[in-house]
C-alpha atoms as a PDB file:
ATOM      1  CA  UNK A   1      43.888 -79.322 -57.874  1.00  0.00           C
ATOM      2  CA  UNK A   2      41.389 -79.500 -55.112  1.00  0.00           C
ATOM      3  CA  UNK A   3      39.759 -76.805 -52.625  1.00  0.00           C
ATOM      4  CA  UNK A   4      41.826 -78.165 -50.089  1.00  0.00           C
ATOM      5  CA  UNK A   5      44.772 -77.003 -52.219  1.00  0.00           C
ATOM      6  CA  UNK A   6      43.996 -73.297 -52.558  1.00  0.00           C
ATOM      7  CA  UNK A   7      45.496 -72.350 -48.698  1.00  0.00           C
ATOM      8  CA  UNK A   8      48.880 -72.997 -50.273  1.00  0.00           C
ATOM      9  CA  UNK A   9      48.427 -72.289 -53.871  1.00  0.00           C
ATOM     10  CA  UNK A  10      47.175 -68.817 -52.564  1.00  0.00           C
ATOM     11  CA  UNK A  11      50.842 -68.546 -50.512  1.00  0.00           C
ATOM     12  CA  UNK A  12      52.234 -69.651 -53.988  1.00  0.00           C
ATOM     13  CA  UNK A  13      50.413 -66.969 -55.700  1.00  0.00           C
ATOM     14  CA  UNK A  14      51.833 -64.627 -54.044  1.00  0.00           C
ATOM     15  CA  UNK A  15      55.421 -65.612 -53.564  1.00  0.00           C
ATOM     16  CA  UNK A  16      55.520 -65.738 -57.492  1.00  0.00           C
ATOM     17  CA  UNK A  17      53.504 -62.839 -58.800  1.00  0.00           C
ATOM     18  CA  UNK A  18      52.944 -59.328 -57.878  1.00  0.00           C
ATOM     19  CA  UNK A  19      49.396 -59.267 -59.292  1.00  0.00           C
ATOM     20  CA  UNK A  20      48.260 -62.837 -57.993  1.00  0.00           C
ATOM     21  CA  UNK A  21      45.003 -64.399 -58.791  1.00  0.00           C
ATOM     22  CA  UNK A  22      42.296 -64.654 -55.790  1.00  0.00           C
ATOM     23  CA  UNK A  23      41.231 -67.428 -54.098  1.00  0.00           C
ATOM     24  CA  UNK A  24      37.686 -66.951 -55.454  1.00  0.00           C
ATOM     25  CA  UNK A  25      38.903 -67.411 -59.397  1.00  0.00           C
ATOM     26  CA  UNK A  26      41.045 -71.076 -58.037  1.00  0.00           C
ATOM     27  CA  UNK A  27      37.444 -72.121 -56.836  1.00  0.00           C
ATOM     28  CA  UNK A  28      35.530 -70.822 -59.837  1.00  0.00           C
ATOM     29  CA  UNK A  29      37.790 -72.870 -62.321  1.00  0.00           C
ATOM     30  CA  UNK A  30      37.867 -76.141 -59.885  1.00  0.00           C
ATOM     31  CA  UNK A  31      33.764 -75.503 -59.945  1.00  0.00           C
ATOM     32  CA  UNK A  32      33.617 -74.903 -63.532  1.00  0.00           C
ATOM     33  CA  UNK A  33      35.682 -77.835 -63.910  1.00  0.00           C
ATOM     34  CA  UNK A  34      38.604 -76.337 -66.117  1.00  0.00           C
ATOM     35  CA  UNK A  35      41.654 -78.748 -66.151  1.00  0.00           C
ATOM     36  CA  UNK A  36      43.229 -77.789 -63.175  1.00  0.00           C
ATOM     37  CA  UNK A  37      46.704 -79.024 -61.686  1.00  0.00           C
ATOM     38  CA  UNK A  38      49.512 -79.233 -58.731  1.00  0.00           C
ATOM     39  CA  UNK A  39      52.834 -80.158 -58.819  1.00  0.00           C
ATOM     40  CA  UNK A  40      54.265 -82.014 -55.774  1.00  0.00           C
ATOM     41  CA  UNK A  41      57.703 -82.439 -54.439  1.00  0.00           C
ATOM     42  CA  UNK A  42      58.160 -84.008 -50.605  1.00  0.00           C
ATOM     43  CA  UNK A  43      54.611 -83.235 -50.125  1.00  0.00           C
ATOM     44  CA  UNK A  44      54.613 -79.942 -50.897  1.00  0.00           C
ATOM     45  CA  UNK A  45      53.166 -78.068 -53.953  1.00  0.00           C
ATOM     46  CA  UNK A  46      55.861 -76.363 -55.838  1.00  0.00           C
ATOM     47  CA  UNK A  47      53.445 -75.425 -58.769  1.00  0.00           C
ATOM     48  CA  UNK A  48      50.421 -75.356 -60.400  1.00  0.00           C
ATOM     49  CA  UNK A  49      48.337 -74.760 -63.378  1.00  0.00           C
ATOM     50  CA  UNK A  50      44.426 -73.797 -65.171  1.00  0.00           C
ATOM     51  CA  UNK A  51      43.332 -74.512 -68.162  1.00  0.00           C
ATOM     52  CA  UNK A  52      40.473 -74.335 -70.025  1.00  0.00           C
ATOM     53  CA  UNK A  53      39.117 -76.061 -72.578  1.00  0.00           C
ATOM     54  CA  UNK A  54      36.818 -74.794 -75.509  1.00  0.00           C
ATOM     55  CA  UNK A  55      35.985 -76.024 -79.060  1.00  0.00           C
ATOM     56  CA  UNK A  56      39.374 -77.408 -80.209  1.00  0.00           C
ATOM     57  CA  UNK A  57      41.529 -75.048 -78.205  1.00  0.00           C
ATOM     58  CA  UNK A  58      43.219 -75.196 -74.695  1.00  0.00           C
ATOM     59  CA  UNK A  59      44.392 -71.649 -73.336  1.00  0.00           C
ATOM     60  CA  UNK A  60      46.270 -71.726 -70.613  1.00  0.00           C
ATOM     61  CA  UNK A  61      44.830 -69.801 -67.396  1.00  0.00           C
ATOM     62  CA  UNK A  62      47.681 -69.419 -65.198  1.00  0.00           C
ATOM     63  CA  UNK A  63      50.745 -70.816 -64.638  1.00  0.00           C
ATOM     64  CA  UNK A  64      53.304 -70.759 -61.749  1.00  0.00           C
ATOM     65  CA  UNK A  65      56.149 -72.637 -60.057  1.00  0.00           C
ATOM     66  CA  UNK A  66      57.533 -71.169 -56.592  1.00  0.00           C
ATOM     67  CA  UNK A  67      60.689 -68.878 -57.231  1.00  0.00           C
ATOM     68  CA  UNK A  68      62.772 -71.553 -55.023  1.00  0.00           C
ATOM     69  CA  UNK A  69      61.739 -74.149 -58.003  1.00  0.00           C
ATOM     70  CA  UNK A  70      62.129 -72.255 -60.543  1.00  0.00           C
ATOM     71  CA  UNK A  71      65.239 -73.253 -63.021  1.00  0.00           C
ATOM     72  CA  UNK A  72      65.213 -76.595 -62.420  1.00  0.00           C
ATOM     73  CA  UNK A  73      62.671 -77.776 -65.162  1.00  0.00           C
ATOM     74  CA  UNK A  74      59.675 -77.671 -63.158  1.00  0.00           C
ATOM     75  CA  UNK A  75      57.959 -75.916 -65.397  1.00  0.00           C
ATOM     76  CA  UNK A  76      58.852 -77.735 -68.492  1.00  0.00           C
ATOM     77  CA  UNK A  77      57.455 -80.941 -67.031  1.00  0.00           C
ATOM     78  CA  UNK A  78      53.747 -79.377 -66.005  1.00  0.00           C
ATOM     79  CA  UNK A  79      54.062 -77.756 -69.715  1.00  0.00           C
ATOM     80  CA  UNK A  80      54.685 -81.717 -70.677  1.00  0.00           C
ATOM     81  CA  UNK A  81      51.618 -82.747 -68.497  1.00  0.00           C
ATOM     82  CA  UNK A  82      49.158 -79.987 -70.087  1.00  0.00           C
ATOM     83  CA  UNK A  83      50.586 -80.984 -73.679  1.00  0.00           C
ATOM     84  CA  UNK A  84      49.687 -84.715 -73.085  1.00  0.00           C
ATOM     85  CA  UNK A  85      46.178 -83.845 -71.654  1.00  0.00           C
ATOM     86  CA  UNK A  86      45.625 -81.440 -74.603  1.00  0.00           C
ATOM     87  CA  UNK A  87      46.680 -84.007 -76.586  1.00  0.00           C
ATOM     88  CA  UNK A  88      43.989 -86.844 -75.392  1.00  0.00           C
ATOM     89  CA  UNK A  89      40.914 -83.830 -75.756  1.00  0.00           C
ATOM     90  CA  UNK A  90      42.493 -83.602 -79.529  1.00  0.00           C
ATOM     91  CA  UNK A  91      42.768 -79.837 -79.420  1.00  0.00           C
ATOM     92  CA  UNK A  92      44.253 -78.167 -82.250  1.00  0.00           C
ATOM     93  CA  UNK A  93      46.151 -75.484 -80.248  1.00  0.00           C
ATOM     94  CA  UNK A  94      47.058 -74.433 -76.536  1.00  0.00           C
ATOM     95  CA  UNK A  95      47.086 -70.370 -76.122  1.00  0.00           C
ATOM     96  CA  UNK A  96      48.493 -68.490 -73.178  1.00  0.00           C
ATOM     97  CA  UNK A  97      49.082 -65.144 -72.355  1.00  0.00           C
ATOM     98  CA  UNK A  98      52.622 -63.886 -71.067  1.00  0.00           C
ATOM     99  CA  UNK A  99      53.748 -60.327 -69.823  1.00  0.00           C
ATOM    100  CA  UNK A 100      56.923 -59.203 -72.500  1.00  0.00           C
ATOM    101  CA  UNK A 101      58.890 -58.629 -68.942  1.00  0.00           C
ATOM    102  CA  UNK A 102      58.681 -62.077 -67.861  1.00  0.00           C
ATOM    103  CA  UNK A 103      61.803 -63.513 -69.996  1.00  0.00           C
ATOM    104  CA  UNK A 104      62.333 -66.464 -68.447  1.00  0.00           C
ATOM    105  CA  UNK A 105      58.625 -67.866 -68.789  1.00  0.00           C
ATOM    106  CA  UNK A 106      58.579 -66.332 -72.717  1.00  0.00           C
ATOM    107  CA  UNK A 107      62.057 -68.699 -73.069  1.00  0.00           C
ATOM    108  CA  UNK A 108      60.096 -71.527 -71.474  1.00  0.00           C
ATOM    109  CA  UNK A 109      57.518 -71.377 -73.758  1.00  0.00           C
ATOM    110  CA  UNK A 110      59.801 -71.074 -76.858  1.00  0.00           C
ATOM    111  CA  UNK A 111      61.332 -74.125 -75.748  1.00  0.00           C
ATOM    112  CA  UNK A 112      58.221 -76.058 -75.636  1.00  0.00           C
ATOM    113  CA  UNK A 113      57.466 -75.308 -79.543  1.00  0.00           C
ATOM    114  CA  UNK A 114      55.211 -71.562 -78.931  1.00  0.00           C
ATOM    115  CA  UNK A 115      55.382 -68.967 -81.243  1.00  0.00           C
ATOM    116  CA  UNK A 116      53.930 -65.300 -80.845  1.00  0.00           C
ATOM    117  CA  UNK A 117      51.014 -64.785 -82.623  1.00  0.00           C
ATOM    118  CA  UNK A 118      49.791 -61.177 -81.345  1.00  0.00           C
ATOM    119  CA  UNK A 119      49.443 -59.243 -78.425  1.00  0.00           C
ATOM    120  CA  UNK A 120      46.428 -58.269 -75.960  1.00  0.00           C
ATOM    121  CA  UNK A 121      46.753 -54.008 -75.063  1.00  0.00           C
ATOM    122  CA  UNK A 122      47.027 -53.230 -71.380  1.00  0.00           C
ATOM    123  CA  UNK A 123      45.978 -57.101 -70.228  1.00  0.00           C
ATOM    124  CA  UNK A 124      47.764 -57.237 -67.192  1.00  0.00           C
ATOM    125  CA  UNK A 125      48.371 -54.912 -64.032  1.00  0.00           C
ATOM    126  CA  UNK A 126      51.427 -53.095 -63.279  1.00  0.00           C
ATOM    127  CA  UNK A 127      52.639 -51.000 -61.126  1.00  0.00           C
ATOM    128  CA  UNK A 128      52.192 -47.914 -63.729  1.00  0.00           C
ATOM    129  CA  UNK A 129      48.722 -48.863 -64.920  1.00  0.00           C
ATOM    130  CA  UNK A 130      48.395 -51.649 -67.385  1.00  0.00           C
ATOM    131  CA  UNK A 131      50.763 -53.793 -69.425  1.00  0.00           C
ATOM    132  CA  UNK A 132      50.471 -55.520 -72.843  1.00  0.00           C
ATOM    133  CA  UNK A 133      50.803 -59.555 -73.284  1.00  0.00           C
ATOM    134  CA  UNK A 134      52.311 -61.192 -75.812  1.00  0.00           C
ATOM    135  CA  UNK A 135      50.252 -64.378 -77.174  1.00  0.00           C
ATOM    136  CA  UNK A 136      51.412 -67.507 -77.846  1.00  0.00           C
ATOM    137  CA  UNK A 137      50.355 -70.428 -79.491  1.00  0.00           C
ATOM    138  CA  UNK A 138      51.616 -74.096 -80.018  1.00  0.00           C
ATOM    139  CA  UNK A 139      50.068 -75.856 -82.821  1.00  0.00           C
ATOM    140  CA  UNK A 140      49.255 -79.562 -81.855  1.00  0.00           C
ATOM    141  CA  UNK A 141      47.049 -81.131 -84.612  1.00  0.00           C
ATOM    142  CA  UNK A 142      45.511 -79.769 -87.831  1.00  0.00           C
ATOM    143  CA  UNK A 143      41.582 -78.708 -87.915  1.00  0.00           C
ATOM    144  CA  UNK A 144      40.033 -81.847 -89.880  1.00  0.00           C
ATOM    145  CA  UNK A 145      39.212 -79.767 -93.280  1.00  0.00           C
ATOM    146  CA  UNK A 146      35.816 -80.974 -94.648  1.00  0.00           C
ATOM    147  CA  UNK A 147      36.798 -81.311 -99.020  1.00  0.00           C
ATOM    148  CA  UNK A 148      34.526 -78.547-101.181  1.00  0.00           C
ATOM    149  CA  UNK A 149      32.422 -80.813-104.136  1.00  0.00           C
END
């Protein structure tokens, strides 16, 4: 992802979510230098991704593919492409965050080998206020464990 992709991830943005991100937190991660990504089709970006990376962990930022593209394993391939980068930074674990409503990314995710491991109160937006997330995790490698004497 580049600045020069943000005029149509923004358009993305908001095809696909209700509560999009703004431009300003695309340019803050791409400054910040978070692992940041498009996926291309006929020259056109169907999807894209952030992630950040922190100790041993990767949490996934945001995640999207247009509404046209969705269904047709899009998704599972930039899920594929984040796995294999986490992979090569030897993180433990990639984390997201993903609203309970949104059944067809939580069935994606299953797919890809993440499990639930909590939930974040009143994280997102909604149109009544806020709404929980569920957290997920995928377990990559084990932590190195240092032996006791």
């Amino acid at each position: 992802m580049q600045i020069s992709d943000l005029d149509q991830i923004m358009i993305n943005e908001v095809l696909s979510y209700q509560f999009p991100w703004r431009r300003v937190h695309f340019e803050d991660c791409i400054k910040a230098n978070y692992l940041t990504y498009v996926l291309e089709t006929n020259k056109t970006i169907i999807g894209h991704a952030v992630t950040s990376i922190g100790a041993d962990e990767c949490h996934i930022l945001n995640i999207s593919i247009i509404p046209e593209a969705q269904q047709q394993g899009w998704g599972s391939l930039l899920l594929k492409k984040l796995h294999a980068d986490a992979e090569k930074q030897r993180v433990t674990a990639i984390f997201l965050e993903v609203r309970p409503t949104n059944q067809a990314g939580i069935a994606l995710y299953r797919s890809a080998g993440f499990i639930e491991v909590g939930k974040r109160k009143h994280y997102y937006p909604s149109e009544n206020g806020r709404e929980d997330a569920l957290v997920l995790k995928k377990t990559l490698h084990e932590s190195a464990t240092i032996p006791t004497p």
